[in-house]
N, C-alpha and C. Protein backbone atom coordinates (compact mmCIF):
# COMPACT_ATOMS: atom_id res chain seq x y z
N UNK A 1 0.85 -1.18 0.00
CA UNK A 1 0.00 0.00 0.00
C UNK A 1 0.89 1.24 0.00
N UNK A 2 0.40 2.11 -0.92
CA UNK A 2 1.23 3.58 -0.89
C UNK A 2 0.76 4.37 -0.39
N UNK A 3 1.36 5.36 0.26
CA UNK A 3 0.62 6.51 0.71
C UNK A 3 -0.11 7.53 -0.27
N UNK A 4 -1.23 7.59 0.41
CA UNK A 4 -1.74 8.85 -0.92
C UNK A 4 -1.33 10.41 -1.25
N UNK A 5 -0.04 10.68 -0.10
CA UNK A 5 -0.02 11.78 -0.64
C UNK A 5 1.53 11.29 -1.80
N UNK A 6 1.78 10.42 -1.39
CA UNK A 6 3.16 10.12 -2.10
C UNK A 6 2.15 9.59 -3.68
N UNK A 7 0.78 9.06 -3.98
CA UNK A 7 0.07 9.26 -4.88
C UNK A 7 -0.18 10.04 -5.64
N UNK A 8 -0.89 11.04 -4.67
CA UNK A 8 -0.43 12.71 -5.73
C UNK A 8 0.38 13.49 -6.34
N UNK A 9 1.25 13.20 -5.74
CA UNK A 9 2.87 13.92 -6.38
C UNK A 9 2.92 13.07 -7.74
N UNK A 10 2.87 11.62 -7.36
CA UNK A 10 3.53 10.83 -8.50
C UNK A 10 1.91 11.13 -10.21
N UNK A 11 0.81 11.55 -9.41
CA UNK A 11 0.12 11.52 -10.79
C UNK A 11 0.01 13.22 -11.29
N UNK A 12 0.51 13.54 -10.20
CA UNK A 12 1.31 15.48 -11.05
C UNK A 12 2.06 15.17 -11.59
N UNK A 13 3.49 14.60 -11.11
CA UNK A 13 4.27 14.28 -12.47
C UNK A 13 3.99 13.64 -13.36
N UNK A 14 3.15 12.47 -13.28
CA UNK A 14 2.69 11.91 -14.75
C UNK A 14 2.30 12.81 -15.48
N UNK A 15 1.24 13.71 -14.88
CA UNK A 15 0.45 14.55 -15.91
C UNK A 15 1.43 15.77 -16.00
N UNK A 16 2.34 16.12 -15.61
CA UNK A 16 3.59 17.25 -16.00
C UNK A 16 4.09 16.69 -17.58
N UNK A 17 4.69 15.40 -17.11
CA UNK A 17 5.28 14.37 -18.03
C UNK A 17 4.02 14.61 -19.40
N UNK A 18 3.38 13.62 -19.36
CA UNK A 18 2.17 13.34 -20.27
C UNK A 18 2.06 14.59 -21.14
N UNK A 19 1.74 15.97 -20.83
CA UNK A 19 1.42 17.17 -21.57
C UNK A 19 2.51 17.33 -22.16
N UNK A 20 3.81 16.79 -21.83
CA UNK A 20 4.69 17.55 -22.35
C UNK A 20 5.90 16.98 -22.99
N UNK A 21 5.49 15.73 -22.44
CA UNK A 21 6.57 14.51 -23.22
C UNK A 21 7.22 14.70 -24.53
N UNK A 22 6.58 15.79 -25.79
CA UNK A 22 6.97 15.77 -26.84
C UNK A 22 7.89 16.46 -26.76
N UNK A 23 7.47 17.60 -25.71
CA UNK A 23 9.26 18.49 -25.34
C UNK A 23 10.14 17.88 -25.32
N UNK A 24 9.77 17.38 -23.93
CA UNK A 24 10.72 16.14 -22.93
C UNK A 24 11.76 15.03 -23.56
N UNK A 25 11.00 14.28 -24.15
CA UNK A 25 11.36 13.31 -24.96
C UNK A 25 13.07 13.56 -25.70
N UNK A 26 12.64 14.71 -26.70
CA UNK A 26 14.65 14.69 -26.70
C UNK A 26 15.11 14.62 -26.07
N UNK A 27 14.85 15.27 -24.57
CA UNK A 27 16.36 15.68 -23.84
C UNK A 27 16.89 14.19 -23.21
N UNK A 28 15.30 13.50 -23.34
CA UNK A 28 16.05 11.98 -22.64
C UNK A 28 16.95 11.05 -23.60
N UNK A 29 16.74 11.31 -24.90
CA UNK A 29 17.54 10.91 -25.91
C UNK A 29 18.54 11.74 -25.63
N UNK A 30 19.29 13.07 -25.93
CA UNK A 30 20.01 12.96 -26.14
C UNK A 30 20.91 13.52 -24.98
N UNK A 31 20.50 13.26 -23.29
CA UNK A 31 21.08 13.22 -22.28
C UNK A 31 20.86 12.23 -21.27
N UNK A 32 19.97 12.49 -20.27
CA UNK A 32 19.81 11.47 -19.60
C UNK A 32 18.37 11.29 -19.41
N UNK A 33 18.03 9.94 -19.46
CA UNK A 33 16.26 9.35 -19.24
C UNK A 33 15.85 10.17 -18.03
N UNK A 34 14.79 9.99 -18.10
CA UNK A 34 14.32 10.76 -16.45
C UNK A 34 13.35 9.21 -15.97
N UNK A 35 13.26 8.77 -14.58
CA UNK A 35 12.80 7.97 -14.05
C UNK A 35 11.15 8.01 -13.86
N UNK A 36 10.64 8.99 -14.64
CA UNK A 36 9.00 9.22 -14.80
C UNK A 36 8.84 8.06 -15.78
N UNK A 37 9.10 8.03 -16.82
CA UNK A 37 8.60 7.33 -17.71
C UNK A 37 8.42 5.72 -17.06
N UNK A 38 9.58 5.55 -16.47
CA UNK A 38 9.49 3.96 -15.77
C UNK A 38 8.04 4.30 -14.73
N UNK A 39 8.05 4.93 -14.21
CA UNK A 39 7.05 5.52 -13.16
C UNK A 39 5.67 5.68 -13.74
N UNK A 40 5.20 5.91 -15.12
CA UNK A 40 4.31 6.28 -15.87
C UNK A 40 3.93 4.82 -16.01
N UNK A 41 4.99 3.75 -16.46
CA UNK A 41 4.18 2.35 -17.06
C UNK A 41 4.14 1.53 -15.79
N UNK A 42 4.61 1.95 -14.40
CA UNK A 42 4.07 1.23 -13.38
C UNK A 42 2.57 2.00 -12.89
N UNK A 43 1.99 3.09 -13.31
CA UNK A 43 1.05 3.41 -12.91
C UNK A 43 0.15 3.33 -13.82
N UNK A 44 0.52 2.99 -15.10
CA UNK A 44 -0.28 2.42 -16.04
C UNK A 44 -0.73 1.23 -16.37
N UNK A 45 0.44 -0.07 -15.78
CA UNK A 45 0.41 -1.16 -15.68
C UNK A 45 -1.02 -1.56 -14.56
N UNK A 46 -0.99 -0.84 -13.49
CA UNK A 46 -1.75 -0.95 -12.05
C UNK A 46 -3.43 -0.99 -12.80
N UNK A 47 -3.60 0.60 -13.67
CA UNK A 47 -4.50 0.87 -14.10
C UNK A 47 -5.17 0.14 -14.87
N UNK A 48 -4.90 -0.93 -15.69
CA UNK A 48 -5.52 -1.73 -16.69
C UNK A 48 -6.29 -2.86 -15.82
N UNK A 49 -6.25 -2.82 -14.38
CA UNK A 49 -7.40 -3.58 -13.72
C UNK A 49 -8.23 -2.67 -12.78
N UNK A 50 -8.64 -1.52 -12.96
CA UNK A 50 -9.26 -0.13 -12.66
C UNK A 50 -10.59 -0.25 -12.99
N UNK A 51 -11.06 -0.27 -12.12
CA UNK A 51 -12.69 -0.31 -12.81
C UNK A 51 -12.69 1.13 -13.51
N UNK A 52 -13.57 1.33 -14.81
CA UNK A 52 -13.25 1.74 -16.14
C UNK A 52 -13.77 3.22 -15.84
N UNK A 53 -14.79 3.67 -15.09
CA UNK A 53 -14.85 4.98 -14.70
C UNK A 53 -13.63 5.89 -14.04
N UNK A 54 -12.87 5.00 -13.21
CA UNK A 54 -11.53 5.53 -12.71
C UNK A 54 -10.51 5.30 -14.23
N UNK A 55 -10.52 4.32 -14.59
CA UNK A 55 -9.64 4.89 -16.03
C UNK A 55 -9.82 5.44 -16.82
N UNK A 56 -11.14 5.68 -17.16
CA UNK A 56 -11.09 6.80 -18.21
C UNK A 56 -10.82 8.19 -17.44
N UNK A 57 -11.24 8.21 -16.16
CA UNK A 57 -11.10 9.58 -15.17
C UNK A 57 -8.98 9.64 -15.32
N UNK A 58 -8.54 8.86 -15.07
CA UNK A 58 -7.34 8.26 -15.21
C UNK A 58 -6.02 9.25 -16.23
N UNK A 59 -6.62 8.41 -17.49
CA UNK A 59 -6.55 8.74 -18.68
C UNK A 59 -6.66 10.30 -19.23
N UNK A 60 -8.22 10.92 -18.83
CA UNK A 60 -8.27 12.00 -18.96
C UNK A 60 -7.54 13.26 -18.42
N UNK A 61 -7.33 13.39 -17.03
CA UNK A 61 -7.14 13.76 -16.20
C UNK A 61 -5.77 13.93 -16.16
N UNK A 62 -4.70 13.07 -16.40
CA UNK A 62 -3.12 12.43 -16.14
C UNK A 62 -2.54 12.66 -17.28
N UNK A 63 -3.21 11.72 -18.44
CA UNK A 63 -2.32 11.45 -19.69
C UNK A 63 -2.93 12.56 -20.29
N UNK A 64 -4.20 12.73 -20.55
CA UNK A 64 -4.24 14.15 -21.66
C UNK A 64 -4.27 15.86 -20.97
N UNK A 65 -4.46 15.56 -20.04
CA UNK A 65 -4.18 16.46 -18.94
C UNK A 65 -5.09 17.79 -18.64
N UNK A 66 -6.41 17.08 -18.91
CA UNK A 66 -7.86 17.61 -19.19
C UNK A 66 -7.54 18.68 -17.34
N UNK A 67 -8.97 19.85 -17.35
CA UNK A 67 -9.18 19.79 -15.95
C UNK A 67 -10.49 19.38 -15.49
N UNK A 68 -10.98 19.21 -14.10
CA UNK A 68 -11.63 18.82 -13.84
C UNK A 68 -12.89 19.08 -14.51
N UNK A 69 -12.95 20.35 -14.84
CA UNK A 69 -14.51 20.75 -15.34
C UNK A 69 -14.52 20.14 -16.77
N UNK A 70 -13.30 19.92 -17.63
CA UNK A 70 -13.19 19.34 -19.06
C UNK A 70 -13.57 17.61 -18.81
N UNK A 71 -13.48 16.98 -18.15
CA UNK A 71 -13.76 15.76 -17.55
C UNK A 71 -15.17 15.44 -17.55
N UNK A 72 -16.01 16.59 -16.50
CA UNK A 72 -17.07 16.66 -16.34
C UNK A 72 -18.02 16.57 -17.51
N UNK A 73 -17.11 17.70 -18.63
CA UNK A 73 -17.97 17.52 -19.83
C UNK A 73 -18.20 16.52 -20.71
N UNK A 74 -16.61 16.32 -20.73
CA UNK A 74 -16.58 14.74 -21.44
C UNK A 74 -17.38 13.47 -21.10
N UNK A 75 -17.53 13.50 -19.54
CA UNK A 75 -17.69 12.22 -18.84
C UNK A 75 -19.34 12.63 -18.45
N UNK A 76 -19.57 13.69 -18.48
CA UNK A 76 -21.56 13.97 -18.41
C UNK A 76 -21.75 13.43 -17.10
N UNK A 77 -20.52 13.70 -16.25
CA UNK A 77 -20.80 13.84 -14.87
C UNK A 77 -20.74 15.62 -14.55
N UNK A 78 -21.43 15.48 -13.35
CA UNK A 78 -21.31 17.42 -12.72
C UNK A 78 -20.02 17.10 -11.98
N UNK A 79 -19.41 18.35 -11.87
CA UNK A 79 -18.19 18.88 -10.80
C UNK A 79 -17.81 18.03 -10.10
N UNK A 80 -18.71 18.16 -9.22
CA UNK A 80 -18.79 17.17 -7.82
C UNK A 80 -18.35 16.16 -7.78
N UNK A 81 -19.24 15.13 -8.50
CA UNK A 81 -18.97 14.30 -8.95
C UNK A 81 -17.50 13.62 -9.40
N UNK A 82 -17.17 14.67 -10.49
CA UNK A 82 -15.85 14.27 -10.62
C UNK A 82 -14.77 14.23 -9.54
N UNK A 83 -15.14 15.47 -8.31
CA UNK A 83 -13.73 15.55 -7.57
C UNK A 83 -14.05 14.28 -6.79
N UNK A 84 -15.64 13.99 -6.52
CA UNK A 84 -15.66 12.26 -5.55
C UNK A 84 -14.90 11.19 -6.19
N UNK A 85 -14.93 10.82 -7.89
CA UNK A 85 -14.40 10.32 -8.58
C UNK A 85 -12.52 10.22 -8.46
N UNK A 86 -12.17 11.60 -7.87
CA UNK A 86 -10.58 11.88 -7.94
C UNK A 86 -10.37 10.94 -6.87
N UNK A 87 -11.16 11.19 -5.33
CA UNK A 87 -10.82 11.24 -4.24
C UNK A 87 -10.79 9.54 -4.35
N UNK A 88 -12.01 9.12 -5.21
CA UNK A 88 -11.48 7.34 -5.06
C UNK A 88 -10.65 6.59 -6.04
N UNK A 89 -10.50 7.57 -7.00
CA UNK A 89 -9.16 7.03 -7.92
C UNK A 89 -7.81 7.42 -7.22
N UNK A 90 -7.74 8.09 -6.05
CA UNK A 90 -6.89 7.99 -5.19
C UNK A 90 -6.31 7.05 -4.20
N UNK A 91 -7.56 6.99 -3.60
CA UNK A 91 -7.86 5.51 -2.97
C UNK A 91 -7.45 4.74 -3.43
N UNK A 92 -7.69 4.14 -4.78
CA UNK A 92 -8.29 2.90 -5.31
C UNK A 92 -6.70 2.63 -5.71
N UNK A 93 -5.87 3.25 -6.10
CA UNK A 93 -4.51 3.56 -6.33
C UNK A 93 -3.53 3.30 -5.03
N UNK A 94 -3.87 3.64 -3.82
CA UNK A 94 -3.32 3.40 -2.78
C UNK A 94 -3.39 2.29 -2.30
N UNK A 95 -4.90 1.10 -2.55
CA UNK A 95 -5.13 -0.09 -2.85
C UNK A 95 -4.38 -0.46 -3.52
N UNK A 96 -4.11 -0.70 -4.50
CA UNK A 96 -3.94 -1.30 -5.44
C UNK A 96 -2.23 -1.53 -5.83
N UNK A 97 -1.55 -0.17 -5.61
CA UNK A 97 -0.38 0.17 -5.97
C UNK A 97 1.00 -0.42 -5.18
N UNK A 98 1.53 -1.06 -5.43
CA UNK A 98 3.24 -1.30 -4.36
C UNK A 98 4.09 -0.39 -4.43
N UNK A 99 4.95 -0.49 -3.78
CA UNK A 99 6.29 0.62 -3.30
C UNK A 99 7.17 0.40 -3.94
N UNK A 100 7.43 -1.46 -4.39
CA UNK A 100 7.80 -1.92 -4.77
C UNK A 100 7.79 -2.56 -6.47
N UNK A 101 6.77 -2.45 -6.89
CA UNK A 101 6.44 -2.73 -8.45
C UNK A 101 7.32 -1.54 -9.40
């Protein structure tokens, strides 16, 4: 089990990463990798047994790096909704996730 705030940090940097990877991406070619990307396919790996409202919340949210109210629209949930949605794709992540994977 991970801690959830050590959760949050790690899905800001995904979604830092994610928006911007096309920048990013040279400099890891032509200096040094950065340890997100390994970090991105262990939190992506986790996600492919996510019940599918938290992954598409997931997905949206992280990898395309929507905000909450763009979510809402997409997903034809209200506000609210979505941040209850955050608070248990948080959870569900802290379940789910090792320290170690």
């Amino acid at each position: 089990m991970l801690k959830e705030s050590i959760i949050k940090t790690d899905l800001e940097n995904i979604k830092y990463y994610s928006v911007r990877k096309y920048a990013l991406n040279p400099y890891f070619d032509d200096f040094i990798a950065n340890d997100i990307v390994s970090l991105m396919e262990k939190y992506n790996n986790v996600m492919k047994s996510a019940p599918i409202r938290l992954y598409h919340l997931y997905v949206l949210r992280y990898l395309k790096g929507y905000t909450q109210e763009d979510i809402a629209s997409e997903m034809g949930f209200t506000h609210t909704t979505i941040h209850s949605m955050q608070l248990s794709l948080i959870q569900w992540l802290s379940e789910n996730i090792k320290k170690d994977d």
